[in-house]
N, C-alpha and C. Protein backbone atom coordinates (compact mmCIF):
# COMPACT_ATOMS: atom_id res chain seq x y z
N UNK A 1 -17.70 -18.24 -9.48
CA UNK A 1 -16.43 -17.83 -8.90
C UNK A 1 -16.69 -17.32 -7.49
N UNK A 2 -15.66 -17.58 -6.61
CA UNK A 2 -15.92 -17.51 -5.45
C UNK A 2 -14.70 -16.02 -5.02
N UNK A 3 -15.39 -15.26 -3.73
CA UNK A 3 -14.59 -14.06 -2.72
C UNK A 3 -14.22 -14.70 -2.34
N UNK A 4 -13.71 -15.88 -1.81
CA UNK A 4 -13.58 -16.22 -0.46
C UNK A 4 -12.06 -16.01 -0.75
N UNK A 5 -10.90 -15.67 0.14
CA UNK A 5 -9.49 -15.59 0.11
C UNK A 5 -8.88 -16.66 0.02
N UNK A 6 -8.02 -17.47 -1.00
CA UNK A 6 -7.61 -18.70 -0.71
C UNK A 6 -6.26 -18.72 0.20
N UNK A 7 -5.60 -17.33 0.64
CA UNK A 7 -4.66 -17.06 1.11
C UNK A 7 -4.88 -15.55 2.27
N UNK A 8 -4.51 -15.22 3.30
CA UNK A 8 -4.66 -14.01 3.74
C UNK A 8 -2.95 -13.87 3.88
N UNK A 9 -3.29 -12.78 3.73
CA UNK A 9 -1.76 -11.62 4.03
C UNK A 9 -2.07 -10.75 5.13
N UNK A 10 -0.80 -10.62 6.20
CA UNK A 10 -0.76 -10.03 7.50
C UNK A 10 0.40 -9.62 7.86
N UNK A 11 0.16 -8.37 8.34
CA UNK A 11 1.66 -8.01 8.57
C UNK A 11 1.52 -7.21 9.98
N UNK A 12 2.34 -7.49 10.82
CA UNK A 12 2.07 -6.50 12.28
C UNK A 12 3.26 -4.87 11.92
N UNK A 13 2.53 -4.18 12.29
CA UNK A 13 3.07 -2.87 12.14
C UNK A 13 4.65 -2.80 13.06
N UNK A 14 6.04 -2.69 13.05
CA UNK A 14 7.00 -2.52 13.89
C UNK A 14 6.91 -1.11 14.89
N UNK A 15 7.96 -0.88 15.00
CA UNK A 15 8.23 0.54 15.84
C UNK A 15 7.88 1.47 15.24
N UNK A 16 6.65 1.94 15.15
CA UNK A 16 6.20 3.02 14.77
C UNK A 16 6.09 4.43 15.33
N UNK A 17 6.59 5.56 14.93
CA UNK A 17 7.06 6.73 15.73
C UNK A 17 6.05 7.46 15.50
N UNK A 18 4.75 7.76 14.63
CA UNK A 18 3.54 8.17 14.74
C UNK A 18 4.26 9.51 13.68
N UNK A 19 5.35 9.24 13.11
CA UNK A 19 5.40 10.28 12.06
C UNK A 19 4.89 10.21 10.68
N UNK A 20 4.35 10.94 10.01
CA UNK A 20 4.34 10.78 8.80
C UNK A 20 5.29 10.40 7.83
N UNK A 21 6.26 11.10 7.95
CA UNK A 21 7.46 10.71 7.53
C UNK A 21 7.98 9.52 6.85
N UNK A 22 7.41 8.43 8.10
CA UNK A 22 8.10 7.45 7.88
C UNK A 22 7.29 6.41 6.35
N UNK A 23 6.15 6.78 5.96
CA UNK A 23 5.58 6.37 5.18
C UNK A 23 3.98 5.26 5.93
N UNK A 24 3.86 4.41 5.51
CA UNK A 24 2.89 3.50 5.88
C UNK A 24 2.29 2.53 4.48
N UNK A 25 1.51 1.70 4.65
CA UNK A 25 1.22 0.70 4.01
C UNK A 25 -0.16 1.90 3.44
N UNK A 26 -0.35 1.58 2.18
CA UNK A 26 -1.79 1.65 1.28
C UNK A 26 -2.21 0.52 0.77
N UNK A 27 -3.97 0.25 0.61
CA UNK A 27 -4.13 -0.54 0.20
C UNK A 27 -5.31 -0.02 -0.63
N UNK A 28 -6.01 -0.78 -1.57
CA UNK A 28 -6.68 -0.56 -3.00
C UNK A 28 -8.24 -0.91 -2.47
N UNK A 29 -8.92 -0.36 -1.92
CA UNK A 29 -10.08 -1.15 -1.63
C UNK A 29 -10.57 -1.83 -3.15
N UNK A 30 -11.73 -2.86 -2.87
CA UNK A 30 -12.22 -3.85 -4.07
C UNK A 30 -11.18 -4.72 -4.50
N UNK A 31 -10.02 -4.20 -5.18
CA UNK A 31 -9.07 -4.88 -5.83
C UNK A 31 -8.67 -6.27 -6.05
N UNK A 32 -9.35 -7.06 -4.91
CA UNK A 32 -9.00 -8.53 -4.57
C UNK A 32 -9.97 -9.07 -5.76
N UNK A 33 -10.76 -8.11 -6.62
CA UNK A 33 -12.05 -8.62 -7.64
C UNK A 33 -11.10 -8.65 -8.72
N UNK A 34 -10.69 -9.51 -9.61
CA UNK A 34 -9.88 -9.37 -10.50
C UNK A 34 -10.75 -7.98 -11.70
N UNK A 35 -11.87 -8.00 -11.69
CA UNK A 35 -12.80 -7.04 -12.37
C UNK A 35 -12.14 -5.45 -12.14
N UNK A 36 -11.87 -5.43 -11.26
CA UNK A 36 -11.46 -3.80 -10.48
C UNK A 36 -10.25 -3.95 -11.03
N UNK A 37 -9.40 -4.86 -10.42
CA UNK A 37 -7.78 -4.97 -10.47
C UNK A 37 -7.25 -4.84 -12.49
N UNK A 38 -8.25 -5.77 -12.69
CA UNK A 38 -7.82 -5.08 -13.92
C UNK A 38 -8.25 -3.86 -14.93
N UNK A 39 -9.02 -3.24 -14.60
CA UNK A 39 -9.70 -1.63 -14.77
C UNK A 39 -8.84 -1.11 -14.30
N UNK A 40 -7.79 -0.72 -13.33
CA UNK A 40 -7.15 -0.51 -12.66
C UNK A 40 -5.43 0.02 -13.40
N UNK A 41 -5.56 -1.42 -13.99
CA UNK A 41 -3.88 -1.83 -14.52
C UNK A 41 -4.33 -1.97 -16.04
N UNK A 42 -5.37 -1.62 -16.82
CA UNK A 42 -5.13 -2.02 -17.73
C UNK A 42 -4.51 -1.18 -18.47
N UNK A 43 -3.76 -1.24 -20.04
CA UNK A 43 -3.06 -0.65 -20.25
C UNK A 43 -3.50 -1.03 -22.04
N UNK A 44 -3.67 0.13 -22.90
CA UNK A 44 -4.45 0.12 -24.18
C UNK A 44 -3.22 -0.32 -25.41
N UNK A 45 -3.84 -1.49 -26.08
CA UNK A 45 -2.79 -2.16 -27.20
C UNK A 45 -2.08 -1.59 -27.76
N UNK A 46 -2.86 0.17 -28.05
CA UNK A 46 -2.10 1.05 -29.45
C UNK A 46 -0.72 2.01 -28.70
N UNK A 47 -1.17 2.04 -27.40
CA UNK A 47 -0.37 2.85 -26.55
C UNK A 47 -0.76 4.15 -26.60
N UNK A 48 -1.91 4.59 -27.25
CA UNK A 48 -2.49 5.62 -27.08
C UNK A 48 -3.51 5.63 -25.96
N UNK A 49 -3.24 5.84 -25.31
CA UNK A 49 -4.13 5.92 -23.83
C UNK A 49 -4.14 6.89 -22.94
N UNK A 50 -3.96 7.88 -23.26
CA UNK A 50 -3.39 9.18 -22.02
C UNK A 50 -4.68 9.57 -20.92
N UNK A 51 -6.00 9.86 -21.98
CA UNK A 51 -7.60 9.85 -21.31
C UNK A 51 -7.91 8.49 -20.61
N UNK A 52 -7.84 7.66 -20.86
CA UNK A 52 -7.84 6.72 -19.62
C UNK A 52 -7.52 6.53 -18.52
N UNK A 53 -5.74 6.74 -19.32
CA UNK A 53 -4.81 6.15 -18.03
C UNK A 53 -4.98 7.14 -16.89
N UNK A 54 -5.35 8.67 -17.08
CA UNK A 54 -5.44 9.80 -16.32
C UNK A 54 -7.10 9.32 -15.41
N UNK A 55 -8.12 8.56 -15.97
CA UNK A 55 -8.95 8.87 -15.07
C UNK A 55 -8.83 7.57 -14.23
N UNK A 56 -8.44 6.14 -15.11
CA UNK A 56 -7.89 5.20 -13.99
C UNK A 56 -6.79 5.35 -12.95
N UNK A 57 -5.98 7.14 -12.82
CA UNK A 57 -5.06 7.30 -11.90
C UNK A 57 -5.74 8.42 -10.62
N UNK A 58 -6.90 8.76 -11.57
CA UNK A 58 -8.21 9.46 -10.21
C UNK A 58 -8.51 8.45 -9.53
N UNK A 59 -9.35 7.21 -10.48
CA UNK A 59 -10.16 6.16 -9.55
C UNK A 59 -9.41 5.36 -8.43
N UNK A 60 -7.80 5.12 -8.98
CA UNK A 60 -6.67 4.33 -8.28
C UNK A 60 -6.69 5.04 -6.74
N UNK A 61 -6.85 6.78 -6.95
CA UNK A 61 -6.46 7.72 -5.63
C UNK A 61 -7.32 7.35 -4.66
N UNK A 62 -8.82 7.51 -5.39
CA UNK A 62 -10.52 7.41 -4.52
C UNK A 62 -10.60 6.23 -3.86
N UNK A 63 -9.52 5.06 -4.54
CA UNK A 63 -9.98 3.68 -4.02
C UNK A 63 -9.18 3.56 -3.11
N UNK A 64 -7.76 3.77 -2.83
CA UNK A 64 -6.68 3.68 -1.92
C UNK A 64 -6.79 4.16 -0.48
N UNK A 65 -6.74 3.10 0.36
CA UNK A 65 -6.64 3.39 1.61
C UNK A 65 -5.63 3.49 2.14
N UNK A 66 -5.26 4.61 3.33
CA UNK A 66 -3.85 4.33 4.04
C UNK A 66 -4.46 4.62 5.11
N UNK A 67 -4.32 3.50 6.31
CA UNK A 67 -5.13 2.87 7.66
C UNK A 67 -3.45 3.66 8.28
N UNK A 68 -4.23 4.63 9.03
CA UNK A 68 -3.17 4.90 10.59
C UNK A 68 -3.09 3.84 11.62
N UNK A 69 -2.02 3.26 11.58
CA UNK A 69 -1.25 2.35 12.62
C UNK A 69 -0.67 2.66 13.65
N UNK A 70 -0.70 1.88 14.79
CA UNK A 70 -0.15 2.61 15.44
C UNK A 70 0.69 1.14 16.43
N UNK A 71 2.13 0.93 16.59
CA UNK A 71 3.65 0.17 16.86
C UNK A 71 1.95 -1.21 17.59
N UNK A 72 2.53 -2.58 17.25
CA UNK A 72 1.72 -3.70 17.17
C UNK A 72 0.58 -3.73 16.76
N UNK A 73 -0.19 -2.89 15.67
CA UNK A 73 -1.00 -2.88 14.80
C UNK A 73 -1.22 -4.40 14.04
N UNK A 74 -2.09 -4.83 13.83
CA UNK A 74 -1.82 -5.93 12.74
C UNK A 74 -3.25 -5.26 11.76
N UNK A 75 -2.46 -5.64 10.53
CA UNK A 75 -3.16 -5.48 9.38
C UNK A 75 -3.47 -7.11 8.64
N UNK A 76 -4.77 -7.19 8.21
CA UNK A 76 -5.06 -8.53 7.80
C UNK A 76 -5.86 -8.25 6.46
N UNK A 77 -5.44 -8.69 5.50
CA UNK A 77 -6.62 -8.77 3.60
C UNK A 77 -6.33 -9.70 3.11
N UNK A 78 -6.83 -10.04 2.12
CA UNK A 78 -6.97 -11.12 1.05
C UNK A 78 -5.40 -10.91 -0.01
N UNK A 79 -5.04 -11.83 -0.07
CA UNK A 79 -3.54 -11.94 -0.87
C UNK A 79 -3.65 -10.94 -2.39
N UNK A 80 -4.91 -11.26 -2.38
CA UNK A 80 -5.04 -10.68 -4.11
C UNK A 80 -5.56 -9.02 -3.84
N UNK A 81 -5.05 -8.76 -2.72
CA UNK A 81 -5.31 -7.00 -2.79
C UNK A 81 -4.13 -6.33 -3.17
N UNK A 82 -4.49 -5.36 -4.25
CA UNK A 82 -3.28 -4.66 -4.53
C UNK A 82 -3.03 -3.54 -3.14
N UNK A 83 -1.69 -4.01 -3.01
CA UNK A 83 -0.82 -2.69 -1.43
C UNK A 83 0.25 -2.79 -1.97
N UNK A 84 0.75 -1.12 -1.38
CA UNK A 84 2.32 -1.41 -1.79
C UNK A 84 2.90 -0.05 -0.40
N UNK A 85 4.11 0.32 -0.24
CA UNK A 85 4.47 1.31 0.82
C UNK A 85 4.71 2.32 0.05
N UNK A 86 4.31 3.45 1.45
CA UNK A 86 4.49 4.65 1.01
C UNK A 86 5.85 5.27 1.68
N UNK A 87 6.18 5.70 0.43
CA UNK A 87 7.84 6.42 0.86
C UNK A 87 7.90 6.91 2.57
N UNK A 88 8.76 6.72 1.95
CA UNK A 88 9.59 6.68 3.81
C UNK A 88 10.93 8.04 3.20
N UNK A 89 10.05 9.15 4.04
CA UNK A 89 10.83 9.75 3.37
C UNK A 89 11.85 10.84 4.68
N UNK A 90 11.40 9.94 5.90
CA UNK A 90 12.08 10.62 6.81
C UNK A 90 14.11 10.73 6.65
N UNK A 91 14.02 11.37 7.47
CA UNK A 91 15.67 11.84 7.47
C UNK A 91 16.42 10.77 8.57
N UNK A 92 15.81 10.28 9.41
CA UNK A 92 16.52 9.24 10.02
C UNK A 92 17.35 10.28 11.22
N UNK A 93 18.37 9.17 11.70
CA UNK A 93 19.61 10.07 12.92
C UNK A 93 20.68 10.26 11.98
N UNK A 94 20.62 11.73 12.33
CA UNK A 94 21.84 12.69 11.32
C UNK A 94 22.43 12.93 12.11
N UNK A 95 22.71 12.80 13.30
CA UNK A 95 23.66 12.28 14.17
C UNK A 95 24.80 11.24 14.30
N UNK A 96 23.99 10.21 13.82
CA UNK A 96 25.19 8.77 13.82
C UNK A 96 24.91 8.16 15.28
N UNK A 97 23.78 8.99 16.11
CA UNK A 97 23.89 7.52 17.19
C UNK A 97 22.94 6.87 17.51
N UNK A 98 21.83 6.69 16.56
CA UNK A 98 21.11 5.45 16.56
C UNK A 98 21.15 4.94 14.85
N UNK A 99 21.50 4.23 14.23
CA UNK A 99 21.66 3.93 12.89
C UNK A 99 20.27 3.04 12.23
N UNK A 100 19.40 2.73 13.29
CA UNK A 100 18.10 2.01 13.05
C UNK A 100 17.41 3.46 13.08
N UNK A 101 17.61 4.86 13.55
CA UNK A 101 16.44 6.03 13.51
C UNK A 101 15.89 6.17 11.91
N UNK A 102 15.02 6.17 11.30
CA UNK A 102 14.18 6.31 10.34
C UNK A 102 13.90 4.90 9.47
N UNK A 103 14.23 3.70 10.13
CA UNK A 103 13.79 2.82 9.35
C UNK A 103 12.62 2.26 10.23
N UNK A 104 11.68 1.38 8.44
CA UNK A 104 10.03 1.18 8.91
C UNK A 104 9.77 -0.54 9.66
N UNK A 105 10.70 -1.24 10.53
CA UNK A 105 10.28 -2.87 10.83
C UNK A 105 9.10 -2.69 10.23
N UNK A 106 8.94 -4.25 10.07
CA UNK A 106 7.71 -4.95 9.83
C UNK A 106 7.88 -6.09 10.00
N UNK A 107 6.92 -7.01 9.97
CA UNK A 107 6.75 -8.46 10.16
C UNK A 107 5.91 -9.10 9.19
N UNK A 108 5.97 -9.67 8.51
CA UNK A 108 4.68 -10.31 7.20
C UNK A 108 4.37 -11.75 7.62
C-alpha cells in the first residue's frame, strides 16, 4: 500500500482579521494512514467504551494541529486527512453596517 495522495486538498485562507474569534481550520496530523484514522474513530460493538473513547479523545487533542494563517495563506494535505473548522465564535457588526463583519471566506 502506497502514502502517496491520490488527491490533494487546498484551500487559500480569505479575509482574515488575525482574531481568534473567528475560528480557523484544524487538522489531525498522521490521519491520512487509515491505521491512525481508524484508532481515532473507532467506536466498541457493546457500546461500552467510556475508557477508550476518553483516551482516544486525549490522543485526537495531541495529534491536532491548528496552523496560524494569516489573509492569502494557502493550506495544502492529502484528501484523506481528517480537518474540520473551528467555531467561529466571533460577534460579527452589531452595528448593522458591514453585514459580511464576522464571517470566515474561504476558497477550496
Amino acid at each position: 500500500q502506497t502514502d502517496n495522495p491520490s488527491v490533494q486538498n487546498e484551500f487559500v485562507d480569505g479575509l482574515w482579521t488575525g482574531s481568534s474569534t473567528m475560528g480557523g481550520t484544524a487538522l489531525v496530523y498522521d490521519s491520512h494512514r487509515l491505521s491512525v484514522s481508524a484508532m481515532l474513530l473507532a467506536e466498541s460493538d457493546d457500546g461500552n467504551d467510556n475508557d477508550n473513547a476518553s483516551l482516544r479523545r486525549q490522543l485526537l487533542e495531541l495529534l491536532t494541529l491548528r496552523p496560524a494563517l494569516d489573509a492569502g495563506d494557502v493550506v495544502i494535505f492529502d484528501n484523506r486527512t481528517l480537518h474540520y473548522g473551528i467555531a467561529n465564535t466571533s460577534k460579527g457588526d452589531t452595528t448593522g453596517k458591514d453585514s459580511n463583519a464576522g464571517r470566515r471566506p474561504m476558497l477550496y
